[in-house]
C-alpha atoms as a PDB file:
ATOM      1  CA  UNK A   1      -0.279 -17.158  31.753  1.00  0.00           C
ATOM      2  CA  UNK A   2       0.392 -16.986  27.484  1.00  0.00           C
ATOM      3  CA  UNK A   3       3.496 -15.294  26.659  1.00  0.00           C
ATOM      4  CA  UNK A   4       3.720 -14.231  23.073  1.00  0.00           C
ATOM      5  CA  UNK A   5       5.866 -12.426  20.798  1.00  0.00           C
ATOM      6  CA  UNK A   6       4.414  -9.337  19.031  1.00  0.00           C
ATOM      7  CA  UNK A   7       7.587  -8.739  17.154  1.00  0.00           C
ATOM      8  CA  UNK A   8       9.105  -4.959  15.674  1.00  0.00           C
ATOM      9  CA  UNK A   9       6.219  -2.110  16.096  1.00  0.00           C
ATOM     10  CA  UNK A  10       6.792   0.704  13.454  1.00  0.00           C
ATOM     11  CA  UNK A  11       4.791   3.993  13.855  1.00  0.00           C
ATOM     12  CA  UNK A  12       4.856   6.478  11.097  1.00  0.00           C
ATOM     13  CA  UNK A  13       2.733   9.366  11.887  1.00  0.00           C
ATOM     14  CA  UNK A  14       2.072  12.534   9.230  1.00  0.00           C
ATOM     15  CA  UNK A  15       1.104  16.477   9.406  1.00  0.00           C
ATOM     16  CA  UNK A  16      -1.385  17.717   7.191  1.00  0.00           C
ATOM     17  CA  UNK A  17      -1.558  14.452   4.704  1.00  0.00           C
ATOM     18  CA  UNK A  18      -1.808  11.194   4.260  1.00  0.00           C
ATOM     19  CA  UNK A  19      -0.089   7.795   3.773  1.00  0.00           C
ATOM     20  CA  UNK A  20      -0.048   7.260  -0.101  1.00  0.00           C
ATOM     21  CA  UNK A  21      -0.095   4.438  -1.668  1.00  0.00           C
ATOM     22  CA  UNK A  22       3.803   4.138  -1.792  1.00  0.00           C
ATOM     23  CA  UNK A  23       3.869   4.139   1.920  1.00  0.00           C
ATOM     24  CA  UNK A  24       1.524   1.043   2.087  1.00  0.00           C
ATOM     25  CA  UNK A  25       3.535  -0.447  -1.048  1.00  0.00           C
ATOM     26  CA  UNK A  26       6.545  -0.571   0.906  1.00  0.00           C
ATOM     27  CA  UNK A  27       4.936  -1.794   4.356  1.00  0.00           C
ATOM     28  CA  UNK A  28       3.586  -4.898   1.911  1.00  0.00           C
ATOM     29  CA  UNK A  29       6.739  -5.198   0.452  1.00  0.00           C
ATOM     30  CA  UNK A  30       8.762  -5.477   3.816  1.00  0.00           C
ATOM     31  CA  UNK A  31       6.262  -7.528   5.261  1.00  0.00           C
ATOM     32  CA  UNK A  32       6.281 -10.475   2.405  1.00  0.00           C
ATOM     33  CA  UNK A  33      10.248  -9.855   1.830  1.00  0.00           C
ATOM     34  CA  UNK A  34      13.047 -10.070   4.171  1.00  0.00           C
ATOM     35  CA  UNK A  35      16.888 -10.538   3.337  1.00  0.00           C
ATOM     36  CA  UNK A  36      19.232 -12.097   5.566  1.00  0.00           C
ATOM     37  CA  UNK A  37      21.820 -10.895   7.242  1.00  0.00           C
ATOM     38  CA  UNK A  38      24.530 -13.807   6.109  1.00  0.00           C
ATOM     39  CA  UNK A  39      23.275 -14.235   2.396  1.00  0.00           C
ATOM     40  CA  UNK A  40      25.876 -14.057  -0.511  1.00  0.00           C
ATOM     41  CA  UNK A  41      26.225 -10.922  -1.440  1.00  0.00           C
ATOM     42  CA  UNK A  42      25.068 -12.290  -5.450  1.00  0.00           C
ATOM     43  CA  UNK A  43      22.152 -13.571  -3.360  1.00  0.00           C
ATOM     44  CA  UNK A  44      21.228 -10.120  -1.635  1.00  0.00           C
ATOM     45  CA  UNK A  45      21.953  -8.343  -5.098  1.00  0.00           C
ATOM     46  CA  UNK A  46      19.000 -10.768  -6.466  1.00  0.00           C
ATOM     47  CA  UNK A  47      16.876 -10.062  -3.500  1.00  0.00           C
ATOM     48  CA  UNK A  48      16.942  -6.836  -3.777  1.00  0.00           C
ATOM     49  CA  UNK A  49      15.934  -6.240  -7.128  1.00  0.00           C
ATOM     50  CA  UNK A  50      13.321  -8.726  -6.595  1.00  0.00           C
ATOM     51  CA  UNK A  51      11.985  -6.959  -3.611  1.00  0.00           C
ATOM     52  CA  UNK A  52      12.131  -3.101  -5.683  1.00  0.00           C
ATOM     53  CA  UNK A  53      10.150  -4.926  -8.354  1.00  0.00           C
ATOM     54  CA  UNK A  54       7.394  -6.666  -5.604  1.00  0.00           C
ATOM     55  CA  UNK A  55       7.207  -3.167  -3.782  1.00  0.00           C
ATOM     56  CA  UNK A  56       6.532  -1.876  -7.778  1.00  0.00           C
ATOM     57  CA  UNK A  57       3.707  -4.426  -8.210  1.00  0.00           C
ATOM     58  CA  UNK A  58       2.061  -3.527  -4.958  1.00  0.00           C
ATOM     59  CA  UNK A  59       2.593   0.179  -5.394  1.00  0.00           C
ATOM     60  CA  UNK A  60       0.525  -0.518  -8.809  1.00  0.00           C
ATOM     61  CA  UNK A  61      -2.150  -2.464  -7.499  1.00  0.00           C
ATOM     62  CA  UNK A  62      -2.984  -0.539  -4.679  1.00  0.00           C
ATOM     63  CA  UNK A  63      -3.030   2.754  -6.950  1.00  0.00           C
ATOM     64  CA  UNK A  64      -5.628   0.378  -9.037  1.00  0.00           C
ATOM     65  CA  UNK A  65      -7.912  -0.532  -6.083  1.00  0.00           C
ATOM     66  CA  UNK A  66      -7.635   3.279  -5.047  1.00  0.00           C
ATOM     67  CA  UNK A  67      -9.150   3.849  -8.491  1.00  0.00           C
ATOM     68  CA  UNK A  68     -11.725   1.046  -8.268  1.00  0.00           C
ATOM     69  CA  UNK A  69     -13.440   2.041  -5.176  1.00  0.00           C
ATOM     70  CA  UNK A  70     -13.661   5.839  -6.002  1.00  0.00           C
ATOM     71  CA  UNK A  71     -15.323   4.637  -8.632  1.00  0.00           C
ATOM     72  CA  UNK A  72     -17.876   2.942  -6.937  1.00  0.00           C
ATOM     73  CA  UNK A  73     -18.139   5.684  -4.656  1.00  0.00           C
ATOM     74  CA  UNK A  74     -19.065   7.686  -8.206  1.00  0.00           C
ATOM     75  CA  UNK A  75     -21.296   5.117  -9.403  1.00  0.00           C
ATOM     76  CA  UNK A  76     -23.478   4.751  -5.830  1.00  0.00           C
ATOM     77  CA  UNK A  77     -23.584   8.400  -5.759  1.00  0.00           C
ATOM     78  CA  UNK A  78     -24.962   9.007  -9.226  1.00  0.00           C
ATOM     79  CA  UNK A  79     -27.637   5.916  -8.589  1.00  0.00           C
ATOM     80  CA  UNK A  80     -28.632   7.680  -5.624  1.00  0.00           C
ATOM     81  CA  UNK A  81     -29.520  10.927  -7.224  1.00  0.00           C
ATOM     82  CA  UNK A  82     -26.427  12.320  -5.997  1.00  0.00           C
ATOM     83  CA  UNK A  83     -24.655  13.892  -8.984  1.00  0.00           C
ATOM     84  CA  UNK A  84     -23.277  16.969  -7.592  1.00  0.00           C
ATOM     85  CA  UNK A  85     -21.308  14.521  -4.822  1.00  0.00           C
ATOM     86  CA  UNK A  86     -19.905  12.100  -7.355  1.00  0.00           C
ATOM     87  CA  UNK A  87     -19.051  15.097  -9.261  1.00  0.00           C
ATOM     88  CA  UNK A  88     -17.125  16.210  -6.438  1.00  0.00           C
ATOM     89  CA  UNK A  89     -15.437  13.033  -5.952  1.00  0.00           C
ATOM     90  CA  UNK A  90     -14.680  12.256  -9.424  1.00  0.00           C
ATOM     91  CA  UNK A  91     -12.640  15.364  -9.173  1.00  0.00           C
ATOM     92  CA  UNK A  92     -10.290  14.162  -6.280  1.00  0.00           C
END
């Protein structure tokens, strides 16, 4: 028999939209950055605008990926005669 620890399960469910790219920002963000319980309060102070400025970073980059891949999406369209899709999708 393995026993294992799967650790805190968070569910965040939606109605009529999506997760944004804030949403998986601040997943990332709480994921790489954790602040204990018993730190200095200086310490925390410092952690915490460290982790706002991380969870800005991510928020960025993932907006830029977003970007990146819809553009792909455009391109392949367009190469495959497609115009009036990638038009569609440029639009989004």
């Amino acid at each position: 028999m393995i026993n294992g620890e799967i650790g805190n399960v968070i569910v965040t469910t939606t109605e009529h939209c999506n997760l944004g790219p804030e949403h998986w920002a601040d997943r990332a963000t709480e994921q790489v950055i954790s602040i204990g319980e018993d730190a200095h309060p200086l310490i925390v102070d410092q952690a915490k605008a460290f982790k706002d400025r991380i969870r800005h970073v991510f928020n960025y980059y993932i907006k830029e990926a977003i970007k990146e891949d819809r553009s792909k999406v455009i391109t392949l369209l367009r190469s495959a005669g497609h115009s009036d899709l990638a038009n569609s999708v440029e639009k989004l």
